[in-house]
N, C-alpha and C. Protein backbone atom coordinates (compact mmCIF):
# COMPACT_ATOMS: atom_id res chain seq x y z
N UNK A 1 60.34 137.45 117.84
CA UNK A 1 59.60 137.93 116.69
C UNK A 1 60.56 138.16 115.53
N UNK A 2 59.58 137.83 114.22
CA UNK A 2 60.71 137.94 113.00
C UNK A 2 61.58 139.41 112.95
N UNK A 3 60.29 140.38 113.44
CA UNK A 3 60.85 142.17 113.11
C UNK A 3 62.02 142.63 113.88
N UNK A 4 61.81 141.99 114.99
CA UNK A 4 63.16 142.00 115.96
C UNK A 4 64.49 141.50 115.67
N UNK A 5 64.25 140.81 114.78
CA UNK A 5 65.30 139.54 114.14
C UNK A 5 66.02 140.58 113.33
N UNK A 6 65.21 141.17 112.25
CA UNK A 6 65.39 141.67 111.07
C UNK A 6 66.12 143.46 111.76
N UNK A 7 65.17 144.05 112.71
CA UNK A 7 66.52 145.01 113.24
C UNK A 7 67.81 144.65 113.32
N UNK A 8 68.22 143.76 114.74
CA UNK A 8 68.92 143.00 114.81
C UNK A 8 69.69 142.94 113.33
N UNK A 9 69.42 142.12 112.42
CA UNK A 9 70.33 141.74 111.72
C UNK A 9 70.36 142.58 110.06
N UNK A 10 70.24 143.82 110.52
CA UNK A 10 69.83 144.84 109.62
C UNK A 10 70.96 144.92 108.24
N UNK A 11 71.91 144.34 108.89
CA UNK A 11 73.26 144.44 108.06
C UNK A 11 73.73 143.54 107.34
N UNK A 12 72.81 142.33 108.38
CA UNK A 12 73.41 141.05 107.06
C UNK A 12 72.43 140.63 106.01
N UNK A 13 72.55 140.93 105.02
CA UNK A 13 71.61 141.36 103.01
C UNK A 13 71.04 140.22 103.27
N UNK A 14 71.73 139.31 103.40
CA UNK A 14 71.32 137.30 102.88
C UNK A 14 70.11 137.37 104.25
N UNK A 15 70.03 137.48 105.77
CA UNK A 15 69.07 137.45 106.11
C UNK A 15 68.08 138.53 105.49
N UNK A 16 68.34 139.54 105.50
CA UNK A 16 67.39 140.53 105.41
C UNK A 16 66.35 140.11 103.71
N UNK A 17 67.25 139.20 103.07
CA UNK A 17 66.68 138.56 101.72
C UNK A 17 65.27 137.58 101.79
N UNK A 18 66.38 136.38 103.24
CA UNK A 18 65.30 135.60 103.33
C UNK A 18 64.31 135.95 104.08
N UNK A 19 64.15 137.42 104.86
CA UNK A 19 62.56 137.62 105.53
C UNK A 19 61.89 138.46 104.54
N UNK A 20 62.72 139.39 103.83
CA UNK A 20 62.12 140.51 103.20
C UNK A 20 61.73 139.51 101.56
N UNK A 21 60.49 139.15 101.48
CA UNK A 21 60.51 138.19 100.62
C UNK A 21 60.47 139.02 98.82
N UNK A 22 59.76 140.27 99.03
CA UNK A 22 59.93 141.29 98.01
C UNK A 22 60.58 142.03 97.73
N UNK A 23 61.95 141.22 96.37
CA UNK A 23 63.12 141.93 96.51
C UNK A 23 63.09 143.72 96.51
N UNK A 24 62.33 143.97 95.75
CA UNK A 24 62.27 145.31 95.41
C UNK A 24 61.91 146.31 96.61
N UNK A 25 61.21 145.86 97.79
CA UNK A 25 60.73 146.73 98.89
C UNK A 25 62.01 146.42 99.96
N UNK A 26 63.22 145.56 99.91
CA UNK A 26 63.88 145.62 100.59
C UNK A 26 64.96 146.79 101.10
N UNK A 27 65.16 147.41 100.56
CA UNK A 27 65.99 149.13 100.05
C UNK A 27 64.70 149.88 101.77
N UNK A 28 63.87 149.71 100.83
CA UNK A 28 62.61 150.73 101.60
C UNK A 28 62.33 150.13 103.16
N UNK A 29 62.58 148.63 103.31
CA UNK A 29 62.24 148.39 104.46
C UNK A 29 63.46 148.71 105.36
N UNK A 30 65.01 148.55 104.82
CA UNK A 30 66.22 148.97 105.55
C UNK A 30 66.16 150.37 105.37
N UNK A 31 65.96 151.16 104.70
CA UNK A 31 65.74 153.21 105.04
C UNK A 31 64.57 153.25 106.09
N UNK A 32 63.33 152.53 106.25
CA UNK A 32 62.77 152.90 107.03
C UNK A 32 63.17 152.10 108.75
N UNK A 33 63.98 151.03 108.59
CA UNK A 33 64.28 150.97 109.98
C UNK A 33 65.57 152.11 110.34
N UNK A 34 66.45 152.09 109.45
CA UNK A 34 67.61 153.58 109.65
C UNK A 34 67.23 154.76 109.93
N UNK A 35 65.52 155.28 109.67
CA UNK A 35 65.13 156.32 109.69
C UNK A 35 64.31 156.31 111.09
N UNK A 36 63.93 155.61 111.72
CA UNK A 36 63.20 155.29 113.02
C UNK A 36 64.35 155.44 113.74
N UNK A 37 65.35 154.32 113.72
CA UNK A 37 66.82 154.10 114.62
C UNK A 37 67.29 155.90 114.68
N UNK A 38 67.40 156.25 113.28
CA UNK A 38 68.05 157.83 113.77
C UNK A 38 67.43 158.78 114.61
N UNK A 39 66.20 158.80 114.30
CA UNK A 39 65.33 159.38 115.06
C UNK A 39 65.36 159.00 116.39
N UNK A 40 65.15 158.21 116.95
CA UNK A 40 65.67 157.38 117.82
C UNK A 40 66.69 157.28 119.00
N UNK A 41 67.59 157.59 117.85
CA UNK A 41 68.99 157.62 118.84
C UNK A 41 69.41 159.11 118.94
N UNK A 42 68.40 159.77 118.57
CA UNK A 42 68.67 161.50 118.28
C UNK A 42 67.90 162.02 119.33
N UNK A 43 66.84 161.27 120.17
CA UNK A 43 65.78 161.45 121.43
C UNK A 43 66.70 161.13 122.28
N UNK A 44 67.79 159.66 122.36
CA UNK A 44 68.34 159.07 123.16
C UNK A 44 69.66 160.32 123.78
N UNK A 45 70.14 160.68 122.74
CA UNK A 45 71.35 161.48 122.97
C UNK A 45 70.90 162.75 123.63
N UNK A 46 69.47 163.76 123.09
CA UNK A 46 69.33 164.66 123.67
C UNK A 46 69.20 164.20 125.47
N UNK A 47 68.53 163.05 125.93
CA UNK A 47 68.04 162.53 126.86
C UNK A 47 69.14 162.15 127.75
N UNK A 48 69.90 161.33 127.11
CA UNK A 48 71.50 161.36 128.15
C UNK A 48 72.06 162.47 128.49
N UNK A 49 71.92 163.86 127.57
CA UNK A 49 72.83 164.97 128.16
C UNK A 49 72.85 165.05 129.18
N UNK A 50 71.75 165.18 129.78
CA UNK A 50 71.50 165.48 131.78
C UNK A 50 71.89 164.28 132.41
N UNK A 51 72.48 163.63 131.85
CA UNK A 51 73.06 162.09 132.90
C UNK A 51 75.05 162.36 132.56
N UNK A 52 75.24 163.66 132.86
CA UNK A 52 77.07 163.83 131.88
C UNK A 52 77.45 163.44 133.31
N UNK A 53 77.61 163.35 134.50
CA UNK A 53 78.15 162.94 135.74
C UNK A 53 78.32 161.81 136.43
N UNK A 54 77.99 160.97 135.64
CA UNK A 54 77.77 159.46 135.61
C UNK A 54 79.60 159.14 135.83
N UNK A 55 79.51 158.02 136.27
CA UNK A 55 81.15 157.41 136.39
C UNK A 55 81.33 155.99 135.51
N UNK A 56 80.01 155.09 135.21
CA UNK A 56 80.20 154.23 134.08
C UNK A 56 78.83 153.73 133.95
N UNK A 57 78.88 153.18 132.99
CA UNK A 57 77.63 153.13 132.20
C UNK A 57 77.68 151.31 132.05
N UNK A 58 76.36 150.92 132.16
CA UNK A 58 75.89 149.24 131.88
C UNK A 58 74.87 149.76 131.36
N UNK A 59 74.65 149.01 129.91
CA UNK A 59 74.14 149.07 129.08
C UNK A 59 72.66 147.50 129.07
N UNK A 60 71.59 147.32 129.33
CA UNK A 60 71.20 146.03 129.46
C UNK A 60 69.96 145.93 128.47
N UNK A 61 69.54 144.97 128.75
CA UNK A 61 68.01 144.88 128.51
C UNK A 61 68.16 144.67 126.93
N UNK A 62 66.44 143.97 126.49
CA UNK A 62 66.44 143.44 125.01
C UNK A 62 67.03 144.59 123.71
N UNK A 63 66.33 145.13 123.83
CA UNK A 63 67.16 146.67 123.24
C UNK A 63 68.41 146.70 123.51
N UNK A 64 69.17 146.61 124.03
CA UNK A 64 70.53 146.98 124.59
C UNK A 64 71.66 147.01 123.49
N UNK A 65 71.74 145.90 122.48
CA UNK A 65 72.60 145.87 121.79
C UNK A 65 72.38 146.53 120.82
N UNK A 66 71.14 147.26 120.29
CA UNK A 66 70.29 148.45 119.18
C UNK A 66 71.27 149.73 120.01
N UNK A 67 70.99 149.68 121.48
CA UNK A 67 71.31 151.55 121.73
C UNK A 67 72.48 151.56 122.56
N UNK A 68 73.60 150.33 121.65
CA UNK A 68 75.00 150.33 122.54
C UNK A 68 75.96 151.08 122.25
N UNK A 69 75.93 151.66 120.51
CA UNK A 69 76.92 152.31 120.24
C UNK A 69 76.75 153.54 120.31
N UNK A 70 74.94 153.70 120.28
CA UNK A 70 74.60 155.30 120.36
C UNK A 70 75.06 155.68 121.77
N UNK A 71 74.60 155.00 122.99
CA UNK A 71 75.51 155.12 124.58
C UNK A 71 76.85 155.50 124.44
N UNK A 72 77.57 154.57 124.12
CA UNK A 72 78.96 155.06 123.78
C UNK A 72 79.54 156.18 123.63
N UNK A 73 78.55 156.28 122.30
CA UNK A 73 78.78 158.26 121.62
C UNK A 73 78.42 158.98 122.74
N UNK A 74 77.54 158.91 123.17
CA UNK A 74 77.15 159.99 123.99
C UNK A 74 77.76 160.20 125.40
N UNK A 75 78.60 158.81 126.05
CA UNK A 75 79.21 159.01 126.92
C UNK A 75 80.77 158.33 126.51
N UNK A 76 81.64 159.23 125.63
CA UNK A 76 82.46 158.73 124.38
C UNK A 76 83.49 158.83 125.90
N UNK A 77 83.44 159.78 126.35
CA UNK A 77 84.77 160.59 127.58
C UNK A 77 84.72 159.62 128.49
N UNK A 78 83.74 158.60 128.81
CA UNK A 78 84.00 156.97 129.59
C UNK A 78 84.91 155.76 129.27
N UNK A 79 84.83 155.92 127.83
CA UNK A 79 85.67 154.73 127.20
C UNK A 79 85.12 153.74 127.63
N UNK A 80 86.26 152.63 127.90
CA UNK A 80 86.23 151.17 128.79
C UNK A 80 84.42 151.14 129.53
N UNK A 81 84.31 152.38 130.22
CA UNK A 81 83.52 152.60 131.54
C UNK A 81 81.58 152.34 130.49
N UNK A 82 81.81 152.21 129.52
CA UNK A 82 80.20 151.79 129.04
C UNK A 82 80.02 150.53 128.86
N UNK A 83 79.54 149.54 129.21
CA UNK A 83 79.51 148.45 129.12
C UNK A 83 78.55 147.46 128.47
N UNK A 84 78.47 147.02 127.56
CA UNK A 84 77.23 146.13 126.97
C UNK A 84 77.19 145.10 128.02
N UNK A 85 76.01 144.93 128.78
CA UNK A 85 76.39 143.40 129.46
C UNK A 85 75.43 142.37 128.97
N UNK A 86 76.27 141.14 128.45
CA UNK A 86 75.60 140.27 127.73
C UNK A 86 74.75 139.37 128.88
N UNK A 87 74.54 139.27 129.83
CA UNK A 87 73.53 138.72 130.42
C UNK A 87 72.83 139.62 131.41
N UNK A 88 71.94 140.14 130.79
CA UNK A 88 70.73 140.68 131.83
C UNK A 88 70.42 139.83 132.81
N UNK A 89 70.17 138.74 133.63
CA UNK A 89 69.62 138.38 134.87
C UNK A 89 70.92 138.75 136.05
N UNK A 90 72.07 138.97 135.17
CA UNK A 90 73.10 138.91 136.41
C UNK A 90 73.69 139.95 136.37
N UNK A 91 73.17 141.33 135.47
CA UNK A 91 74.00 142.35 135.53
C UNK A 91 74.37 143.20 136.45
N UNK A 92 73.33 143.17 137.34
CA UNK A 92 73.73 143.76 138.70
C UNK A 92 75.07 143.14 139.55
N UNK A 93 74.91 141.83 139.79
CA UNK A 93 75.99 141.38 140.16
C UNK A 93 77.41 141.72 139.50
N UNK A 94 77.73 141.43 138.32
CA UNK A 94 78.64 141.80 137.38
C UNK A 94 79.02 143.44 137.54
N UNK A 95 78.19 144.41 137.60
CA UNK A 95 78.44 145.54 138.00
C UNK A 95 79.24 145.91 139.09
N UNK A 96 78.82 145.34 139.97
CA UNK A 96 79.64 145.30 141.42
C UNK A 96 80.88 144.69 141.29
N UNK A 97 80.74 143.66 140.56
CA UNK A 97 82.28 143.13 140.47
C UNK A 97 83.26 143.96 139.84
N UNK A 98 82.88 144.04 139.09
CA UNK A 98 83.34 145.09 138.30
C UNK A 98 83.81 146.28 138.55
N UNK A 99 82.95 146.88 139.20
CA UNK A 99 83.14 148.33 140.56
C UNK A 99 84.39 147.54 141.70
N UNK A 100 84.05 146.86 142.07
CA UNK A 100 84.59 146.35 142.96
C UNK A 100 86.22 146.00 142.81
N UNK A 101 86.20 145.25 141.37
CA UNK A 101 87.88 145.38 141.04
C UNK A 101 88.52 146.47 140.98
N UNK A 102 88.11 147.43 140.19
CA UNK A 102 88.63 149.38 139.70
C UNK A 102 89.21 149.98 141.72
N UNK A 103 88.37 148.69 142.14
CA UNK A 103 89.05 150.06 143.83
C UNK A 103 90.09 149.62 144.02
């Protein structure tokens, strides 16, 4: 979907030009996805607090790359240990490997 596109690529002006076809509402359409996202990632962070015992973090799914840096923040004391994984069908596997090297 285009709207997905346009999160996604919230940062780069020249796309956000060629979907947002009315220059003037473009300002308003990037404050109102920044204002959802904050909100957003402000549910996400209260919601991770009760997960602080965790040992590393995989990050997946279509969303994933939207709530990778807010993860991060919130489990900042992991470092290395949060992981974006760029292919969801095999992240489980990759996890283990992964686990599996650190022993």
């Amino acid at each position: 979907m285009i709207a997905d596109e346009l999160i996604k690529n919230r940062e780069n002006l020249d796309f956000v030009g060629r979907v947002v076809n009315e220059a003037a509402k473009q300002n308003l359409v990037l404050d109102t996805i920044d204002t959802a996202y904050i909100s957003w990632a402000s549910w996400l962070f209260d919601d991770l607090l009760q997960y602080r015992n965790v040992n590393r973090v995989y990050i997946v799914g279509g969303g994933a790359a939207l709530i990778a840096d807010a993860v991060r923040k919130a489990w900042n004391h992991l470092s290395e240990k949060v992981v974006l994984m760029d292919e969801p069908q095999t992240a489980l596997v990759q996890a283990i490997a992964r686990f599996k090297a650190e022993e």
